[in-house]
N, C-alpha and C. Protein backbone atom coordinates (compact mmCIF):
# COMPACT_ATOMS: atom_id res chain seq x y z
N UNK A 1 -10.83 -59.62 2.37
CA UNK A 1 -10.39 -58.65 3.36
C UNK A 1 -9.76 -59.36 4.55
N UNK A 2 -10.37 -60.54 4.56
CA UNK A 2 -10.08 -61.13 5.94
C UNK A 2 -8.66 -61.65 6.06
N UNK A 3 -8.17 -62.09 4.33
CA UNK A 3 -7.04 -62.69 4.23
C UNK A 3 -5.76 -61.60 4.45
N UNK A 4 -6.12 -60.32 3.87
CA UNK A 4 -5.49 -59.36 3.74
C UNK A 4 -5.13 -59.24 5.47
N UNK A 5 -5.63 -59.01 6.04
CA UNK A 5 -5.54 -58.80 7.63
C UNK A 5 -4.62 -59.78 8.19
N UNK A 6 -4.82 -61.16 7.76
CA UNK A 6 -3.83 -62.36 8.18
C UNK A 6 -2.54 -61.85 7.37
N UNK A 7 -1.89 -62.04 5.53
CA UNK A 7 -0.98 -61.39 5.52
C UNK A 7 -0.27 -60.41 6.19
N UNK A 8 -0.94 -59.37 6.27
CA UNK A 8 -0.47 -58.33 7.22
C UNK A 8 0.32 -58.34 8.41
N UNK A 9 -0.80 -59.33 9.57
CA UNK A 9 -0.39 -60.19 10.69
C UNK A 9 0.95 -60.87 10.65
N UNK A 10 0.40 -61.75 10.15
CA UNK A 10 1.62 -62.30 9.34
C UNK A 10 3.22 -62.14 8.96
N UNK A 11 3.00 -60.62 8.23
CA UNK A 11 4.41 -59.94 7.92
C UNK A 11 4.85 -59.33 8.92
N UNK A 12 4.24 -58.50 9.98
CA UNK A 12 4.69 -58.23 11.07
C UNK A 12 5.19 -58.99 12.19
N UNK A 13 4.29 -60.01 12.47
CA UNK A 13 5.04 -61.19 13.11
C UNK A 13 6.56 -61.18 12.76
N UNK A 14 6.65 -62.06 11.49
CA UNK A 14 7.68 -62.48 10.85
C UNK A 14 8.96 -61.72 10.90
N UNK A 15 8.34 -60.00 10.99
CA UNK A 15 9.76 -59.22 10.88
C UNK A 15 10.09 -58.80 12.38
N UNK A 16 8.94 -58.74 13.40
CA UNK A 16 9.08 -58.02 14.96
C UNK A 16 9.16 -59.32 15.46
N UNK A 17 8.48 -60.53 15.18
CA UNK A 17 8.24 -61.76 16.55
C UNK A 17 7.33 -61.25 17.52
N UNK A 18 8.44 -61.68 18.54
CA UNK A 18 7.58 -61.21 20.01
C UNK A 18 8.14 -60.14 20.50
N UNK A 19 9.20 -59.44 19.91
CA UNK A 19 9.85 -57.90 19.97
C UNK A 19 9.06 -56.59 20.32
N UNK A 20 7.73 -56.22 20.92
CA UNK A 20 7.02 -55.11 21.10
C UNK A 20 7.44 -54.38 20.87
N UNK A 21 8.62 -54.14 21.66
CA UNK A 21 9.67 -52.44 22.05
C UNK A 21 10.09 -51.95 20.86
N UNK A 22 10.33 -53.01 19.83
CA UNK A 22 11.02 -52.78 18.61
C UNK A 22 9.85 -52.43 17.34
N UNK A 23 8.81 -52.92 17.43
CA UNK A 23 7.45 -52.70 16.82
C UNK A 23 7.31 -51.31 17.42
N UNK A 24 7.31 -50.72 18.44
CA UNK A 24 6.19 -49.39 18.63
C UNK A 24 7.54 -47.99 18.49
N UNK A 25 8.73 -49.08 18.45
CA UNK A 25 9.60 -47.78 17.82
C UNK A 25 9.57 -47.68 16.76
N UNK A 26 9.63 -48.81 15.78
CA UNK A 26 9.34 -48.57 14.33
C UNK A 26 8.10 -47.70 14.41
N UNK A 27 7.03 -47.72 14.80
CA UNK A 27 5.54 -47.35 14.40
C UNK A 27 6.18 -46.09 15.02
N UNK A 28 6.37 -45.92 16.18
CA UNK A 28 6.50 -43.97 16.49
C UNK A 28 7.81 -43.27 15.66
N UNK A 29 8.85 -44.00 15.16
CA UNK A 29 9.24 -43.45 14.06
C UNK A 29 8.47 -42.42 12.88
N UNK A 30 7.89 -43.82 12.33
CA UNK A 30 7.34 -43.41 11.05
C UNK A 30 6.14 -42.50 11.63
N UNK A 31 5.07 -42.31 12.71
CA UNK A 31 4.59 -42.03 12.96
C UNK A 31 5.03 -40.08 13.21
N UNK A 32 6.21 -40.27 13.21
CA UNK A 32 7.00 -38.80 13.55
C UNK A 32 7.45 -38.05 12.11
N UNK A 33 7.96 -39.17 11.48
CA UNK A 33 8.28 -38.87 10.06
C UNK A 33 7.17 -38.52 9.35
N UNK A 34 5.78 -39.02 9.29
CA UNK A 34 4.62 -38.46 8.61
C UNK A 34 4.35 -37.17 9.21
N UNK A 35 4.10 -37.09 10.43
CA UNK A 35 3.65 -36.05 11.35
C UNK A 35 4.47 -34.50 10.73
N UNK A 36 6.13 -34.94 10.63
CA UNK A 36 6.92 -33.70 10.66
C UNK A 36 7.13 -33.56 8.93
N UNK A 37 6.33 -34.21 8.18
CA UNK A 37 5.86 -34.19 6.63
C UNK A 37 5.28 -33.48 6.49
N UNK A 38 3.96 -33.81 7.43
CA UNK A 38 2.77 -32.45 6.83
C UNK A 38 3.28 -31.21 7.41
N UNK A 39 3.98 -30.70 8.74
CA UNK A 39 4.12 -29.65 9.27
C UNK A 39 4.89 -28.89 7.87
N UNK A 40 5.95 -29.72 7.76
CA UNK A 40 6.71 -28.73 6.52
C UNK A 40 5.85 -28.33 5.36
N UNK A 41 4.56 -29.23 4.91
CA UNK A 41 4.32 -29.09 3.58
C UNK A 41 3.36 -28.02 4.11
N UNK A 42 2.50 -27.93 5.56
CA UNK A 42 2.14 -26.63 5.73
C UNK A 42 3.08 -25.50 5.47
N UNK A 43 4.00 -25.60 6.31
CA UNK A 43 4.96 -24.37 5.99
C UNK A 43 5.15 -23.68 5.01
N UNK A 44 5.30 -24.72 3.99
CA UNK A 44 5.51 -24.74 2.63
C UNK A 44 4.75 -23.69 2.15
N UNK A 45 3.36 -24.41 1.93
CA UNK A 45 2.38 -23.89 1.69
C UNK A 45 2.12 -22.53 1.88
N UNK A 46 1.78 -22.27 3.53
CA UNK A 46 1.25 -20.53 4.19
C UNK A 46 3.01 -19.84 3.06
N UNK A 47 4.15 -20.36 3.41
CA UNK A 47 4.79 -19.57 2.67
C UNK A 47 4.22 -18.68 1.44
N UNK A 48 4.26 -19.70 0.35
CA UNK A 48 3.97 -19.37 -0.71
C UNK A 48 2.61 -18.46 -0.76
N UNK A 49 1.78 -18.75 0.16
CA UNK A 49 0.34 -17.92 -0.03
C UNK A 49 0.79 -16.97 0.17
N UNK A 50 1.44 -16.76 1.33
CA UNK A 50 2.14 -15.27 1.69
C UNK A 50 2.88 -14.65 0.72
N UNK A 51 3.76 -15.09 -0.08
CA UNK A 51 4.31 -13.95 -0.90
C UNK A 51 3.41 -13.63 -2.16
N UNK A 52 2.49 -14.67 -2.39
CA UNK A 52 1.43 -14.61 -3.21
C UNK A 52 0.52 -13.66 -3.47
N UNK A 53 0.47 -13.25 -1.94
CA UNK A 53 -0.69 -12.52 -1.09
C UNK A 53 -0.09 -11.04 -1.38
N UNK A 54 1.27 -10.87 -0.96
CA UNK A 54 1.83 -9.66 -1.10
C UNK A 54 2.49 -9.35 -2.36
N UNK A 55 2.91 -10.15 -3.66
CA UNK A 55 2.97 -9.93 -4.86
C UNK A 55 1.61 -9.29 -5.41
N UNK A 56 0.68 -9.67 -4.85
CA UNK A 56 -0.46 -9.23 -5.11
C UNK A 56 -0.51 -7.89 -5.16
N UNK A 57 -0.86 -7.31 -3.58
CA UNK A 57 -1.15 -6.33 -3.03
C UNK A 57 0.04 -5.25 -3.67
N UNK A 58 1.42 -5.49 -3.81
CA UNK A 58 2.14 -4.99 -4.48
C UNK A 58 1.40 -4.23 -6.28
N UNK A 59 1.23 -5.41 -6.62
CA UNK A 59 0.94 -5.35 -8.48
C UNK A 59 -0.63 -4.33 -7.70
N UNK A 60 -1.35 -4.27 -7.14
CA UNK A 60 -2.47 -3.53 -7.41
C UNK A 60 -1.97 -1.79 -6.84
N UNK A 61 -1.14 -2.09 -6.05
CA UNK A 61 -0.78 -0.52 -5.55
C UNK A 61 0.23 0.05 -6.85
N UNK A 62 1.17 -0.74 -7.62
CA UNK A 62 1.59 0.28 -8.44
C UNK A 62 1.02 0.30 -9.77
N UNK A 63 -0.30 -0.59 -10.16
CA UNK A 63 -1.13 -0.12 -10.68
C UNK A 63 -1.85 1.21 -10.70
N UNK A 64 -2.26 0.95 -9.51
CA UNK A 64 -2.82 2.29 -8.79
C UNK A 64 -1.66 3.53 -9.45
N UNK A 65 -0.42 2.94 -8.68
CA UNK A 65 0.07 4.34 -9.50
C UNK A 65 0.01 4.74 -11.17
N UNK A 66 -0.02 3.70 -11.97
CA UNK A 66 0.50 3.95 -13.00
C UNK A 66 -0.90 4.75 -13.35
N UNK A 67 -2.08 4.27 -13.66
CA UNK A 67 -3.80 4.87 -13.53
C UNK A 67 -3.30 6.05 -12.93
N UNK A 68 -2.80 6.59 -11.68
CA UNK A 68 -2.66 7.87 -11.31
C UNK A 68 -2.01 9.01 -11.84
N UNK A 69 -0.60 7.97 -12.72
CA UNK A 69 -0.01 8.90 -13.47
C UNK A 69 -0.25 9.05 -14.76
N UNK A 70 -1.66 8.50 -15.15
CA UNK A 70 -1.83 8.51 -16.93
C UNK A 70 -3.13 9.55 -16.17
N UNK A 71 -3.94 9.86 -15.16
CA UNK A 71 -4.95 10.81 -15.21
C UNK A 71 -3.89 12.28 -14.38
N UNK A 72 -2.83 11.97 -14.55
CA UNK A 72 -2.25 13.04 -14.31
C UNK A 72 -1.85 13.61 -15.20
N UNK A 73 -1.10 13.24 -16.65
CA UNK A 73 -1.00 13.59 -17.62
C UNK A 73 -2.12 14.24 -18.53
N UNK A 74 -2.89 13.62 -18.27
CA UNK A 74 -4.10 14.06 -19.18
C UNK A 74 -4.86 15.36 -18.09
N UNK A 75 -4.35 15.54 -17.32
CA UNK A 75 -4.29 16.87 -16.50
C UNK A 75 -6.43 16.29 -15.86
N UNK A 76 -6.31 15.24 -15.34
CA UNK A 76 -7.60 15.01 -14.53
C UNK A 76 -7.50 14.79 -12.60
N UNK A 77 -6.26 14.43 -12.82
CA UNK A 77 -5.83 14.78 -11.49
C UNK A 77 -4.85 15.56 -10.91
N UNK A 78 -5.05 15.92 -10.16
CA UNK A 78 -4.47 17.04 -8.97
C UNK A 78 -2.91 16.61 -8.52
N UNK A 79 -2.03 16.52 -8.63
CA UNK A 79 -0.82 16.80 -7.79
C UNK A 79 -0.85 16.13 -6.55
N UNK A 80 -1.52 16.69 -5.84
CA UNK A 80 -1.70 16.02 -4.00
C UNK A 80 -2.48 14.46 -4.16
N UNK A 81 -3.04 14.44 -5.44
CA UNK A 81 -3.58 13.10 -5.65
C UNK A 81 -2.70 11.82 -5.71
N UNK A 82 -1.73 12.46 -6.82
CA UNK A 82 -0.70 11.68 -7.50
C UNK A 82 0.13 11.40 -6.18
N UNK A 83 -0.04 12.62 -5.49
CA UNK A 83 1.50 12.42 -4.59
C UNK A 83 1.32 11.00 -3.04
N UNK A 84 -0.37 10.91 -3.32
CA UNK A 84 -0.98 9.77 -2.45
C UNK A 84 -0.10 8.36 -3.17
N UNK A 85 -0.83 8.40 -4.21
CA UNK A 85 -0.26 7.40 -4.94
C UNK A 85 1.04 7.46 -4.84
N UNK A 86 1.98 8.32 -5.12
CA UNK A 86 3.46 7.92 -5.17
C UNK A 86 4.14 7.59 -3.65
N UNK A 87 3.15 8.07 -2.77
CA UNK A 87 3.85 7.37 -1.14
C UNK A 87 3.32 6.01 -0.77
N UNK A 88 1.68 5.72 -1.11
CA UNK A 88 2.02 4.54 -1.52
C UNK A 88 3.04 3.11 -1.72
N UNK A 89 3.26 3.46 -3.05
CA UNK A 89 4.21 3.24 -4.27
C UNK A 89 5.69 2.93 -3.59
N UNK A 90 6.11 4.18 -3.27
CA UNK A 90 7.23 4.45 -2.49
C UNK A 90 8.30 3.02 -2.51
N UNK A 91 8.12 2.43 -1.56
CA UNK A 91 8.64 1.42 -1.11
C UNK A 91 8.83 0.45 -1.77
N UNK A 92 8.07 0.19 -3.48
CA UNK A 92 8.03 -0.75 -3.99
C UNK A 92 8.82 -0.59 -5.28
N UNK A 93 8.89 0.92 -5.36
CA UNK A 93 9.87 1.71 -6.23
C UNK A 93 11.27 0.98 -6.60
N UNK A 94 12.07 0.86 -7.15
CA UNK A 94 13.22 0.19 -7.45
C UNK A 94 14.01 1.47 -8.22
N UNK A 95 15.01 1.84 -7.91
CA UNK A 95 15.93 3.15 -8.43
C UNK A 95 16.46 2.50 -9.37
């Protein structure tokens, strides 16, 4: 481990010297470049949950309808029932 630490030393020396200014811009570079990595792969991420979330909620409401319109046929539900379900629905409808 100990040697590993001297390499290290070592390679940085070799490529910065006695350059500081040029060392802590490299480091806050990359330090920015990781940083603005994860922000996107959050982004990324909540994205996808989100349409995930609402593909969801979608598929169970026109479920709902379709269940509403097979106990409507079979004459178990009411009209004003169905018509819950189809406002629902509404919006997710495609002509």
């Amino acid at each position: 481990m100990n040697e590993l630490v001297k390499i290290v030393l070592n390679s940085v020396d070799q490529l910065f010297g006695k350059n500081y200014v040029q060392l802590i811009t490299y480091l806050l570079i990359a330090l920015i470049g990781i940083w603005l990595y994860k922000e996107f792969r959050t982004q990324l991420l909540n994205s996808e949950n989100y349409k995930r979330e609402k593909y969801s909620e979608v598929l169970i409401i026109l479920l709902e309808l379709e269940y509403a319109l097979n106990r409507f046929l079979i004459n178990e539900l009411e009209f004003t029932q169905l018509e819950e379900s189809l406002k629902a629905a509404y919006p997710y409808l495609s002509l």
